[in-house]
Protein backbone atom coordinates (compact mmCIF):
# COMPACT_ATOMS: atom_id res chain seq x y z
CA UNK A 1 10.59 13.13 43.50
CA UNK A 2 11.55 14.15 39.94
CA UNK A 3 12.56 10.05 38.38
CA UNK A 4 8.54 9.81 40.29
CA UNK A 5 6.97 12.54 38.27
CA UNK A 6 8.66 11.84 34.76
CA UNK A 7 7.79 7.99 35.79
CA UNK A 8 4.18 9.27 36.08
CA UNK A 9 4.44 11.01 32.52
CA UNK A 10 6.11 7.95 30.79
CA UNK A 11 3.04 6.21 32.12
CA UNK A 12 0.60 8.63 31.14
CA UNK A 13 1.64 8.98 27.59
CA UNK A 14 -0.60 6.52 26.28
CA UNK A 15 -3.56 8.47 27.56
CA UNK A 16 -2.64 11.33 25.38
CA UNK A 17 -2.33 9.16 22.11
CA UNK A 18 -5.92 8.07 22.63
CA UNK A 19 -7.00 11.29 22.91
CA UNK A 20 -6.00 11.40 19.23
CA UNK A 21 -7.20 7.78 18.35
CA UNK A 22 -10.70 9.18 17.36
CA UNK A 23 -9.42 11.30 14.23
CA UNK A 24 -9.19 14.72 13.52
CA UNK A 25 -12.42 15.37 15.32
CA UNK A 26 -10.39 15.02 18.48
CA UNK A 27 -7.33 17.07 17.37
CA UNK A 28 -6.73 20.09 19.81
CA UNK A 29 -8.07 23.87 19.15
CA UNK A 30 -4.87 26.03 18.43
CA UNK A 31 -4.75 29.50 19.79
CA UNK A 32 -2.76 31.99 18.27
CA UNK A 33 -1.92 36.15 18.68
CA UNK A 34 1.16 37.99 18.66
CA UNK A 35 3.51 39.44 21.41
CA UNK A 36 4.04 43.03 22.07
CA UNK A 37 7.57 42.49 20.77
CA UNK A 38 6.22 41.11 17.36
CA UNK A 39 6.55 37.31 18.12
CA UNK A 40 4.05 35.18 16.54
CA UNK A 41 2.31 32.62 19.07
CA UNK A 42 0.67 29.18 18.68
CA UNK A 43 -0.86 27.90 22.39
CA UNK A 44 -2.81 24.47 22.85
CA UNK A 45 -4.13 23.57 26.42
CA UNK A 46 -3.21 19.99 27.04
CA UNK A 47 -4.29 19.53 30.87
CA UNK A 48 -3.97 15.18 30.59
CA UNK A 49 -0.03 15.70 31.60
CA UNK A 50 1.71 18.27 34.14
CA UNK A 51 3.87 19.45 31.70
CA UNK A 52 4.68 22.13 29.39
CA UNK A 53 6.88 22.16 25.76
CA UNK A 54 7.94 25.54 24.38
CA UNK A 55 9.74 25.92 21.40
CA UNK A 56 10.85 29.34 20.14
CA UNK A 57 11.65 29.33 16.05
CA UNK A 58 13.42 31.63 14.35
CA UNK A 59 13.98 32.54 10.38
CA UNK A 60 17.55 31.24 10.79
CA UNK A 61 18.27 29.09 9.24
CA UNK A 62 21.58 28.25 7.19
CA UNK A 63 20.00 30.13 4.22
CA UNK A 64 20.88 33.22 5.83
CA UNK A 65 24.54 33.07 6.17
CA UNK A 66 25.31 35.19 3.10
CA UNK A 67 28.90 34.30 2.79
CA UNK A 68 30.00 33.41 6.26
CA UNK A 69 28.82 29.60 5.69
CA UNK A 70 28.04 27.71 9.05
CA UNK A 71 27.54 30.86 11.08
CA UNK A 72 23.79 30.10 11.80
CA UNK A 73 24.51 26.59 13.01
CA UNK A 74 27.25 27.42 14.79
CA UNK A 75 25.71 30.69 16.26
CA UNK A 76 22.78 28.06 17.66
CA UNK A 77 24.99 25.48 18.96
CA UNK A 78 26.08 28.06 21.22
CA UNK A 79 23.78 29.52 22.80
CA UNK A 80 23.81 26.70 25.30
CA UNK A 81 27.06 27.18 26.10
CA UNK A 82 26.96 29.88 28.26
CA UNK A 83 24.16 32.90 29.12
CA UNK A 84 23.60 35.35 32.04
CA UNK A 85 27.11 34.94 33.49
CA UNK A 86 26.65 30.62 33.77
CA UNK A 87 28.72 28.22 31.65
CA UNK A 88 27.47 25.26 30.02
CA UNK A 89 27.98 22.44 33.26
CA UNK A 90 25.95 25.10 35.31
CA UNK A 91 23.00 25.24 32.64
CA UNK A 92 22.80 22.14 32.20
CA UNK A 93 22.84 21.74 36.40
CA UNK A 94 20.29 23.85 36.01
CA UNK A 95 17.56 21.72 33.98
CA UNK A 96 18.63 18.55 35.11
CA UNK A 97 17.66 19.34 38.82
CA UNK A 98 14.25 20.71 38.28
CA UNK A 99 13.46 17.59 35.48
CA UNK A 100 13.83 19.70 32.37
CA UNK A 101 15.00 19.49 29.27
CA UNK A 102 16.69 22.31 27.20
CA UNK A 103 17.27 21.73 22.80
CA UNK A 104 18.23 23.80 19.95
CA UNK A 105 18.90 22.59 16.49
CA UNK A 106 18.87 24.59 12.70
CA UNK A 107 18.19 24.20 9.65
CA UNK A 108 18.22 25.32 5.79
CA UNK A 109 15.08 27.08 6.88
CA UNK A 110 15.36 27.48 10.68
CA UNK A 111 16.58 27.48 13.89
CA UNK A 112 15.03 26.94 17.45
CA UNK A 113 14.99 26.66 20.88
CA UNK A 114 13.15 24.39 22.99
CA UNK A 115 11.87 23.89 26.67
CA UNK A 116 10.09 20.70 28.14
CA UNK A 117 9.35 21.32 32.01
CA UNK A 118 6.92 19.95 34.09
CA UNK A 119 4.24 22.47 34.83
CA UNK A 120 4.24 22.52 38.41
CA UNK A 121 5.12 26.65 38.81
CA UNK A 122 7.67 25.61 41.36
CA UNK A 123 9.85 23.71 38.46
CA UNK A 124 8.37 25.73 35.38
CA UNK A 125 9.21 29.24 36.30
CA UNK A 126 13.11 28.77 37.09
CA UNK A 127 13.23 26.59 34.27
CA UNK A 128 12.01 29.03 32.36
CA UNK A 129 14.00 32.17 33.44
CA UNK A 130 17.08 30.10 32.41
CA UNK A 131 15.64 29.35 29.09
CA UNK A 132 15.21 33.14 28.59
CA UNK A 133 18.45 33.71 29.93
CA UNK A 134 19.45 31.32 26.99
CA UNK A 135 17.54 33.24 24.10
CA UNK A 136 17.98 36.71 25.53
CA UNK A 137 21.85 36.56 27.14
CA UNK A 138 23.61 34.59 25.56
CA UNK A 139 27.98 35.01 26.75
CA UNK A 140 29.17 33.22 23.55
CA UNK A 141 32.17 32.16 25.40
CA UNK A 142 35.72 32.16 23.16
CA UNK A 143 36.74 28.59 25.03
CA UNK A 144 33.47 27.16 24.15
CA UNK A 145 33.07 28.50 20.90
CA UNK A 146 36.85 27.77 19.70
CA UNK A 147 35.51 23.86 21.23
CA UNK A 148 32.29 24.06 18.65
CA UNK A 149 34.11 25.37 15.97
CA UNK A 150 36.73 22.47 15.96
CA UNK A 151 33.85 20.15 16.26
CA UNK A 152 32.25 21.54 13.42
CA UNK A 153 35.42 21.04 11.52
CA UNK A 154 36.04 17.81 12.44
CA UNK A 155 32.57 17.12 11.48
CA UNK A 156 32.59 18.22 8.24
CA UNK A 157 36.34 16.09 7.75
CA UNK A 158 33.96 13.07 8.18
CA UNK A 159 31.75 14.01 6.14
CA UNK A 160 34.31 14.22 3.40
CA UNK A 161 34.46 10.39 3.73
CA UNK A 162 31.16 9.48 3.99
CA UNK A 163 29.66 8.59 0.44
CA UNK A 164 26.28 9.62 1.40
CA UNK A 165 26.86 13.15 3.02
CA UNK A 166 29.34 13.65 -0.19
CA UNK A 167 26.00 12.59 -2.59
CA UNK A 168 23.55 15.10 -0.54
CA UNK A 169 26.03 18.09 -0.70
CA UNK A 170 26.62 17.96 -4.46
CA UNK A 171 23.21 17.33 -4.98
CA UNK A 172 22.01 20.14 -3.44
CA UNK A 173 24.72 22.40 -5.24
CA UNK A 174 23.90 20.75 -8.44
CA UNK A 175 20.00 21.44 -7.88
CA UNK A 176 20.39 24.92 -6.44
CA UNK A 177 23.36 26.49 -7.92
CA UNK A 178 23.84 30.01 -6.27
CA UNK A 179 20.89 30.24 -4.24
CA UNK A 180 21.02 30.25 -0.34
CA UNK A 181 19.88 26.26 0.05
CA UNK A 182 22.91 25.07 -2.15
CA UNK A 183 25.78 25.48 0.60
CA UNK A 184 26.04 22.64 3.63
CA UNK A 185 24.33 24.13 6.59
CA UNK A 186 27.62 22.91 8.79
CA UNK A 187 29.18 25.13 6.42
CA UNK A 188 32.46 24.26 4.76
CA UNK A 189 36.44 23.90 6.03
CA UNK A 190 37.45 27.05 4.80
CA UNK A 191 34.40 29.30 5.78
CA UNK A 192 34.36 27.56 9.60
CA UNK A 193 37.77 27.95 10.01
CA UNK A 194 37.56 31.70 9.23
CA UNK A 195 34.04 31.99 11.70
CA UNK A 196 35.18 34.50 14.94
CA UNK A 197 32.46 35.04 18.08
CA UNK A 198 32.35 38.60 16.41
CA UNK A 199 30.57 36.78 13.80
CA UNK A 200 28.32 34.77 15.67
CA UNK A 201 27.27 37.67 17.52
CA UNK A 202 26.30 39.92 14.77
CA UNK A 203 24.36 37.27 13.39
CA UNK A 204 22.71 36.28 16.59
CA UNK A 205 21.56 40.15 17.20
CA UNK A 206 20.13 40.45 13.68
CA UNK A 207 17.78 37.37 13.83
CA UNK A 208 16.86 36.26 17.07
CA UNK A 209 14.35 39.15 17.62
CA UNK A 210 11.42 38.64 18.34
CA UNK A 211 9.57 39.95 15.08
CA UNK A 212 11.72 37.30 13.66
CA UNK A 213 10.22 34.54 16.15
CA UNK A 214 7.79 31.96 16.33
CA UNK A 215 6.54 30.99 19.42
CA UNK A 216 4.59 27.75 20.85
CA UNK A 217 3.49 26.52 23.42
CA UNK A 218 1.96 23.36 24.62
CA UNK A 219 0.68 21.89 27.80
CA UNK A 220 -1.19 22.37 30.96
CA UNK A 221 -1.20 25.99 31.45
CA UNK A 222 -4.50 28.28 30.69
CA UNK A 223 -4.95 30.64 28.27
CA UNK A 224 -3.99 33.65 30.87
CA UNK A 225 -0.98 32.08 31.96
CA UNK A 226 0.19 31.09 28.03
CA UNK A 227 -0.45 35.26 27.44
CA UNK A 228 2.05 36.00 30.54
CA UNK A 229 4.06 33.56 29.36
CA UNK A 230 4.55 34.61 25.96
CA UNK A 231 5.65 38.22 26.73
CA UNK A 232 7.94 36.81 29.71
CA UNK A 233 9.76 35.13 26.82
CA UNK A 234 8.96 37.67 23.66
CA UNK A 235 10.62 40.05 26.44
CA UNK A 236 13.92 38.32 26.38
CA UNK A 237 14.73 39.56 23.12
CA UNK A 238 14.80 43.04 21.38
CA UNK A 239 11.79 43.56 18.64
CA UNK A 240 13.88 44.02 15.60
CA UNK A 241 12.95 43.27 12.20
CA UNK A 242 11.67 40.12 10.08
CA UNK A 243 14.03 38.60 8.18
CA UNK A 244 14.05 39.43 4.24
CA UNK A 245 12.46 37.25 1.94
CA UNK A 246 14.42 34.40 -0.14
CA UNK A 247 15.47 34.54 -3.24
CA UNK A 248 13.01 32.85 -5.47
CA UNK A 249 14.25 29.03 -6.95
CA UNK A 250 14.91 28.95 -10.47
CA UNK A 251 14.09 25.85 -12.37
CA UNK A 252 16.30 23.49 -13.90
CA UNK A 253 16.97 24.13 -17.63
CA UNK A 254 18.66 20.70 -18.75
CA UNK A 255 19.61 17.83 -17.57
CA UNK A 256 23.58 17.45 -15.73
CA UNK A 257 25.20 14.53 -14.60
CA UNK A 258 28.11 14.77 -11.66
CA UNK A 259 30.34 11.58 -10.81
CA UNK A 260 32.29 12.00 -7.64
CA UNK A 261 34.74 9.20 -7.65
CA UNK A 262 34.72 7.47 -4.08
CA UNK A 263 36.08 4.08 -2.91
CA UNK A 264 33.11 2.33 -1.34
CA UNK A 265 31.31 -0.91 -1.75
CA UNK A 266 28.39 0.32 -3.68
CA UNK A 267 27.49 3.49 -5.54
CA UNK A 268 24.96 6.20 -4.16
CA UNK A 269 22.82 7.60 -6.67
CA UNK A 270 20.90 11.23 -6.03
CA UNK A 271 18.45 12.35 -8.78
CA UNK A 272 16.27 15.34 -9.00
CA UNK A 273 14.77 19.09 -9.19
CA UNK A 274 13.41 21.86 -6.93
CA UNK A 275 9.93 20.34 -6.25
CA UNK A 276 8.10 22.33 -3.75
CA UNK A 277 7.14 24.99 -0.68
CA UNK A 278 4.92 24.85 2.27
CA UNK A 279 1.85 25.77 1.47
CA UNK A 280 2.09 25.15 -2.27
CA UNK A 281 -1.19 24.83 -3.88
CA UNK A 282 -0.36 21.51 -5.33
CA UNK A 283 1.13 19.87 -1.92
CA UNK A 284 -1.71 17.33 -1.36
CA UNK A 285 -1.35 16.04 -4.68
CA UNK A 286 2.60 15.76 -4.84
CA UNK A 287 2.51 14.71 -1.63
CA UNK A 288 -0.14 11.43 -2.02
CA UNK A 289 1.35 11.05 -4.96
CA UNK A 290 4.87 10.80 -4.35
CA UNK A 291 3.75 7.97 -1.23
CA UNK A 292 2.91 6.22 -4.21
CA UNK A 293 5.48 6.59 -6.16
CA UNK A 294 8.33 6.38 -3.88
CA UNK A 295 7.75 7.18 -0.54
CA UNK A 296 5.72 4.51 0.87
CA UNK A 297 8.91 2.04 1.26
CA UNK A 298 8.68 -1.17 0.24
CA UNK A 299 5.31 -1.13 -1.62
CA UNK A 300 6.16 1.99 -3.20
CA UNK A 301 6.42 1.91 -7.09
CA UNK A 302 10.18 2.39 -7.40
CA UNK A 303 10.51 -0.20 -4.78
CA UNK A 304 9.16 -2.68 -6.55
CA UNK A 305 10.60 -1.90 -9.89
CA UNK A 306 13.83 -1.75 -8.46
CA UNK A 307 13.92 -3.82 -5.37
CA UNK A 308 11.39 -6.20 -5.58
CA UNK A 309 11.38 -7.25 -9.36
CA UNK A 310 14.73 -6.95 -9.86
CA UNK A 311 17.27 -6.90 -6.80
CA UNK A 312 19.12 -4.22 -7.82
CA UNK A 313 18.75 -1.96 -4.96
CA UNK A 314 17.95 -3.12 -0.91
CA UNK A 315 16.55 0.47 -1.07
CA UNK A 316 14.87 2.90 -3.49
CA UNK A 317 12.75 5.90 -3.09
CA UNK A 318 11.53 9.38 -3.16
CA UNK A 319 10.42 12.38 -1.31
CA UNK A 320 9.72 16.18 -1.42
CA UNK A 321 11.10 18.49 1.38
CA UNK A 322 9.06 21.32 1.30
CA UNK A 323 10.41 24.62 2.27
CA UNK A 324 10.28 28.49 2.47
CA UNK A 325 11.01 28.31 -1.15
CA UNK A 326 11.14 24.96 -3.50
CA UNK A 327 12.90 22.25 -1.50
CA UNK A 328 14.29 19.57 -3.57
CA UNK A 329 12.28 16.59 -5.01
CA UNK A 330 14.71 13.71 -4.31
CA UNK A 331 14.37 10.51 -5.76
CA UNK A 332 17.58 7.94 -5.08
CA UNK A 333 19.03 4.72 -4.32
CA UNK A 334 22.30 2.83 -3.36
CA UNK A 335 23.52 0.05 -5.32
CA UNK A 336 26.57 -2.30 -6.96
CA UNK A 337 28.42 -0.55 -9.57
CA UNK A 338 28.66 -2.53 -12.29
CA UNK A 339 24.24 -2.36 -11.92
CA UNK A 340 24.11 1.36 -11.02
CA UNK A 341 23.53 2.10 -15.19
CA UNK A 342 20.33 -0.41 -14.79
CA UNK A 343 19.19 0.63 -11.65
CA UNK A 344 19.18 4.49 -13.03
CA UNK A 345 17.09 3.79 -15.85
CA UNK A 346 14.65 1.78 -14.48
CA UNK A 347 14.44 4.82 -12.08
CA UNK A 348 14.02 7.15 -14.90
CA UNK A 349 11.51 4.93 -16.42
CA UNK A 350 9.45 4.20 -13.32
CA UNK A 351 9.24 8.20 -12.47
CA UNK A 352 8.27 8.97 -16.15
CA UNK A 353 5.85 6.17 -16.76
CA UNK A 354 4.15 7.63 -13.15
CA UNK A 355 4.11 11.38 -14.63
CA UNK A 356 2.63 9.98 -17.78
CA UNK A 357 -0.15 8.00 -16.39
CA UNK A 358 -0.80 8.82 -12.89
CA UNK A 359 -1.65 6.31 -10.05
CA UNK A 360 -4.15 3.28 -10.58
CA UNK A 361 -7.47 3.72 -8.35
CA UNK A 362 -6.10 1.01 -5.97
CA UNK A 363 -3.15 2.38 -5.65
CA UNK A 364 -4.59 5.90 -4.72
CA UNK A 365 -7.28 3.83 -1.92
CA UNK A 366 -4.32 2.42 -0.58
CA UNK A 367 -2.29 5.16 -0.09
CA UNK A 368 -5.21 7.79 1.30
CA UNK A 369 -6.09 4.67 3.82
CA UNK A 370 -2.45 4.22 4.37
CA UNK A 371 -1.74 8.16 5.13
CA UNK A 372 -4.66 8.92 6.94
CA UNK A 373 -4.69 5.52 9.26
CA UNK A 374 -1.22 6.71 10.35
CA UNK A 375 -2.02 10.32 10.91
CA UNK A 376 -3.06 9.92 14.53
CA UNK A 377 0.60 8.66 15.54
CA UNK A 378 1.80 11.69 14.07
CA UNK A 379 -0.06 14.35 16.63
CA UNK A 380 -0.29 11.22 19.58
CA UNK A 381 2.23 13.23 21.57
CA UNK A 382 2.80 17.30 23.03
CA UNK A 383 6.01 16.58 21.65
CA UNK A 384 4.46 15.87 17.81
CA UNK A 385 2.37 18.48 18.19
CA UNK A 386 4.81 21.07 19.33
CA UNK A 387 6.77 20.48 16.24
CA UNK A 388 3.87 20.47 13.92
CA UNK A 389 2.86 23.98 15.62
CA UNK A 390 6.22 24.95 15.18
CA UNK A 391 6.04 24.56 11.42
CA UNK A 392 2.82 25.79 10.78
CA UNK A 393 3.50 28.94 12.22
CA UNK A 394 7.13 29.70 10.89
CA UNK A 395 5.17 28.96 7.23
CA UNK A 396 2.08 30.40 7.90
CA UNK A 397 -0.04 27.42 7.22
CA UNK A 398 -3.69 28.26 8.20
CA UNK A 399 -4.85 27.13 11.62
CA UNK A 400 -6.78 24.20 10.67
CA UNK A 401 -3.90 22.38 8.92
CA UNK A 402 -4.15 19.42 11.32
CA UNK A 403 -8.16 18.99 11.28
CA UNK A 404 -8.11 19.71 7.59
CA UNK A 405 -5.36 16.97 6.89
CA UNK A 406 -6.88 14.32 6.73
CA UNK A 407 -9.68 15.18 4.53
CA UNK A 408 -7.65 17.22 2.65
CA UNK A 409 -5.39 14.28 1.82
CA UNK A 410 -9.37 12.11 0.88
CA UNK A 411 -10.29 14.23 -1.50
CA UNK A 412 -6.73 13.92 -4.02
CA UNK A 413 -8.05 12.60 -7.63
CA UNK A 414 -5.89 10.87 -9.79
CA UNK A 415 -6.20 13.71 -12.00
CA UNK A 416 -5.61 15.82 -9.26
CA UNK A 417 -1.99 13.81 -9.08
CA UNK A 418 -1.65 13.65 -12.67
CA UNK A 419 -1.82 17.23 -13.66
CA UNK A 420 0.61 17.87 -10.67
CA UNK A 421 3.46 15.43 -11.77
CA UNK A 422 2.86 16.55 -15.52
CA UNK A 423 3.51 20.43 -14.45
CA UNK A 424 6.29 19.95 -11.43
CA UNK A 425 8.29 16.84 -12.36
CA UNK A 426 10.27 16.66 -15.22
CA UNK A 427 12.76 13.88 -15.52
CA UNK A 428 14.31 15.23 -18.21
CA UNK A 429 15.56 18.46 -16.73
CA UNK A 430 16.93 16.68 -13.29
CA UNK A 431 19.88 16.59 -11.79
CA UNK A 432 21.98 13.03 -11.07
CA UNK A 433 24.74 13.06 -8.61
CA UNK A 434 26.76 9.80 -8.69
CA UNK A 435 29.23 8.72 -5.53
CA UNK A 436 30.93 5.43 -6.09
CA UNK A 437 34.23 3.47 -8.19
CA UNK A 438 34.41 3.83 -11.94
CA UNK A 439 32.87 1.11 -13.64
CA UNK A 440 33.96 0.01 -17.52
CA UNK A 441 31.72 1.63 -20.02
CA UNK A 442 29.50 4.01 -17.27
CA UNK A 443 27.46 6.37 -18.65
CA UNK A 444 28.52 8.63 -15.82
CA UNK A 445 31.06 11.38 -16.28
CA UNK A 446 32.77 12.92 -14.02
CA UNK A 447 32.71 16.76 -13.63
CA UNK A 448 35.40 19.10 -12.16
């Protein structure tokens, strides 16, 4: 009966992503209020499947594990592992054989929960009283959590070796210095190692409360039954209190150069600053901009100074990650050694040459047509639109976000994108992390 039903679904799907074929005209009304616990809620009816997502977000993220690094990961990773008196093999038992499917996951920013169950109430409502067994009581089990832990450790040994995860950690040290989003949300060796269920559990009872939650829900259910649905899982959890703001990002003063010396084939090269936040005034600007200049792919701008015209790259770009607070503008690029010096300063020049002069007129058509063509793939699913819910309630974007998106992304000027770059991007203040062998006369340097 259930392979039937999630047949049916798999075979529905393309009835939802023509729903959203016609353009933001067509995107759905979201509904929003707050629990009696404090939760915020986002709610769309989507009546075309029988099925429901719920995802539950909380404000933590790795950014608040003070000094206990890796506590908020591993403190999510666990709360599938046992809750309400069931270990892991019986929760799992437990969505499997009513068709539903249970994730968590964190962040820098955040950490959730989610829930994807059909909607008949027969399947929905035991799948969902495990779920809030999950968020409400969870067992943190020593077994299991002495199991993550060690898998936490061993991931981080590979990441040791891995060129790429050893350019994105010093990068992110280099660009944020003592501030929460410096430190690896896995956490490092030392601080893992030390991590005890003591730990996990007094981080666990300070943020996942519900004043600390965000809560959405999408799929066929009515507005009456999202409302009893909400407090059923706003209920699970004590009220508690919001979590404190960030520390503000500080800008970068001068430019610093790190070499890590690594053994592999070609060199990976990291370069930037703290760009910006959701809900930044100038994120529509940045944002068509930066498709432009480097995040478009192959017809992007750094692509085809240093890919196309000169081969000395397979692949160059760039792209902000907006956050709470500034996430990191990230331009980069993997290439031979003995060209890595090239390849860097044809980077440099390609980004300052952009902040100087701005976009051409085509390239600005190109990119609005290119953004906006692709933005009804991006909500064609519950599942898309659960997650974009998800994010613009744990940043408080306004409501409209998704039918103001597209227009919003029309009306960028060139000037518009100019101005921006001239006053967020300076390429003479940013950071440049090097991984890769020592090459004769390298105008890298290697710091301690």
């Amino acid at each position: 009966m259930f392979a039937r039903k999630i047949s049916l679904l798999v075979q529905a799907w393309p009835l939802l992503a023509l729903l959203f074929a016609g353009g933001a005209q067509a995107l759905p009304q979201i509904q929003s209020w707050t629990t009696a616990g404090g939760a915020k809620v986002l709610f769309v009816a989507a009546h075309e499947l029988p099925m429901l997502d719920v995802r539950v977000v909380f404000d933590a993220g790795s950014a608040r594990d003070g000094e206990l690094h890796g506590v908020a990961a591993l403190t999510n990773s666990m709360l599938g592992k046992g809750a309400g008196g069931k270990n892991a093999d019986a929760i799992a038992a437990g969505f499997e054989q009513r068709g539903a499917q249970f994730g968590s996951g964190s962040e820098r920013d955040m950490a959730w929960l989610s829930l994807r169950s059909l909607s008949d109430p027969k399947l929905l409502a035991p799948s969902l009283e495990l779920f809030r067994s999950l968020l409400g009581q969870p067992d943190f089990p020593v077994a299991d959590f002495k199991r993550e832990r060690q898998l936490t450790l061993t991931g981080l040994e590979y990441q040791l070796q891995q060129p790429e995860s050893i350019a994105e950690n010093a990068f992110y040290r280099a660009v944020y210095g003592d501030h929460p989003y410096a430190y690896n949300p896995d956490g490092n060796p030392d601080s893992v190692a030390a991590l005890r269920v003591k730990d996990l559990k007094a981080f666990y009872r300070r943020y996942y409360v519900a004043a600390n939650a965000t809560l959405v829900m999408v799929g066929d259910i009515d507005r009456k039954r999202a409302e009893s649905m909400a407090e059923e899982i706003s209920g699970a959890l004590p009220s508690g209190d919001k979590a404190p703001a960030l520390p503000q990002v500080a800008p970068l003063k001068q430019a610093t150069t790190e070499f890590v010396e690594h053994p592999s084939s070609q060199s990976h090269v990291l370069m930037g600053e703290p760009g910006m936040r959701r809900g930044d005034p100038d994120y529509f600007a940045l944002y068509v901009g930066n498709h432009i200049l480097g995040g478009s792919g192959l017809t992007s701008r750094i692509s085809e100074e240093i890919r196309q015209k000169r081969g000395l790259s397979y692949s160059a770009y760039s792209y902000f990650v907006p956050m709470k607070r500034e996430g990191p503008f990230t331009l980069g690029f993997q290439t031979r050694t003995n060209k890595r010096d090239e390849a860097l300063s044809v980077l440099r020049q390609t980004v300052q040459k952009f902040v100087d002069r701005g976009p051409t007129d085509k390239e600005l058509q190109a990119a609005k047509d290119n953004i906006i063509g692709g933005f009804p793939l991006a909500v064609s699913s519950n599942r898309k639109i659960t997650e974009y819910l998800a994010m613009i309630g744990f940043y408080n974007l306004p409501l409209d976000y998704l039918t103001t998106f597209p227009d919003k992304v029309k009306a960028v000027t060139a000037d518009q994108i100019r101005d921006a770059f001239q006053r967020r991007v300076n390429v003479k203040n940013m950071v440049t992390v090097v991984v890769g062998a020592k090459a004769a006369g390298s105008a890298c340097r290697e710091h301690p």
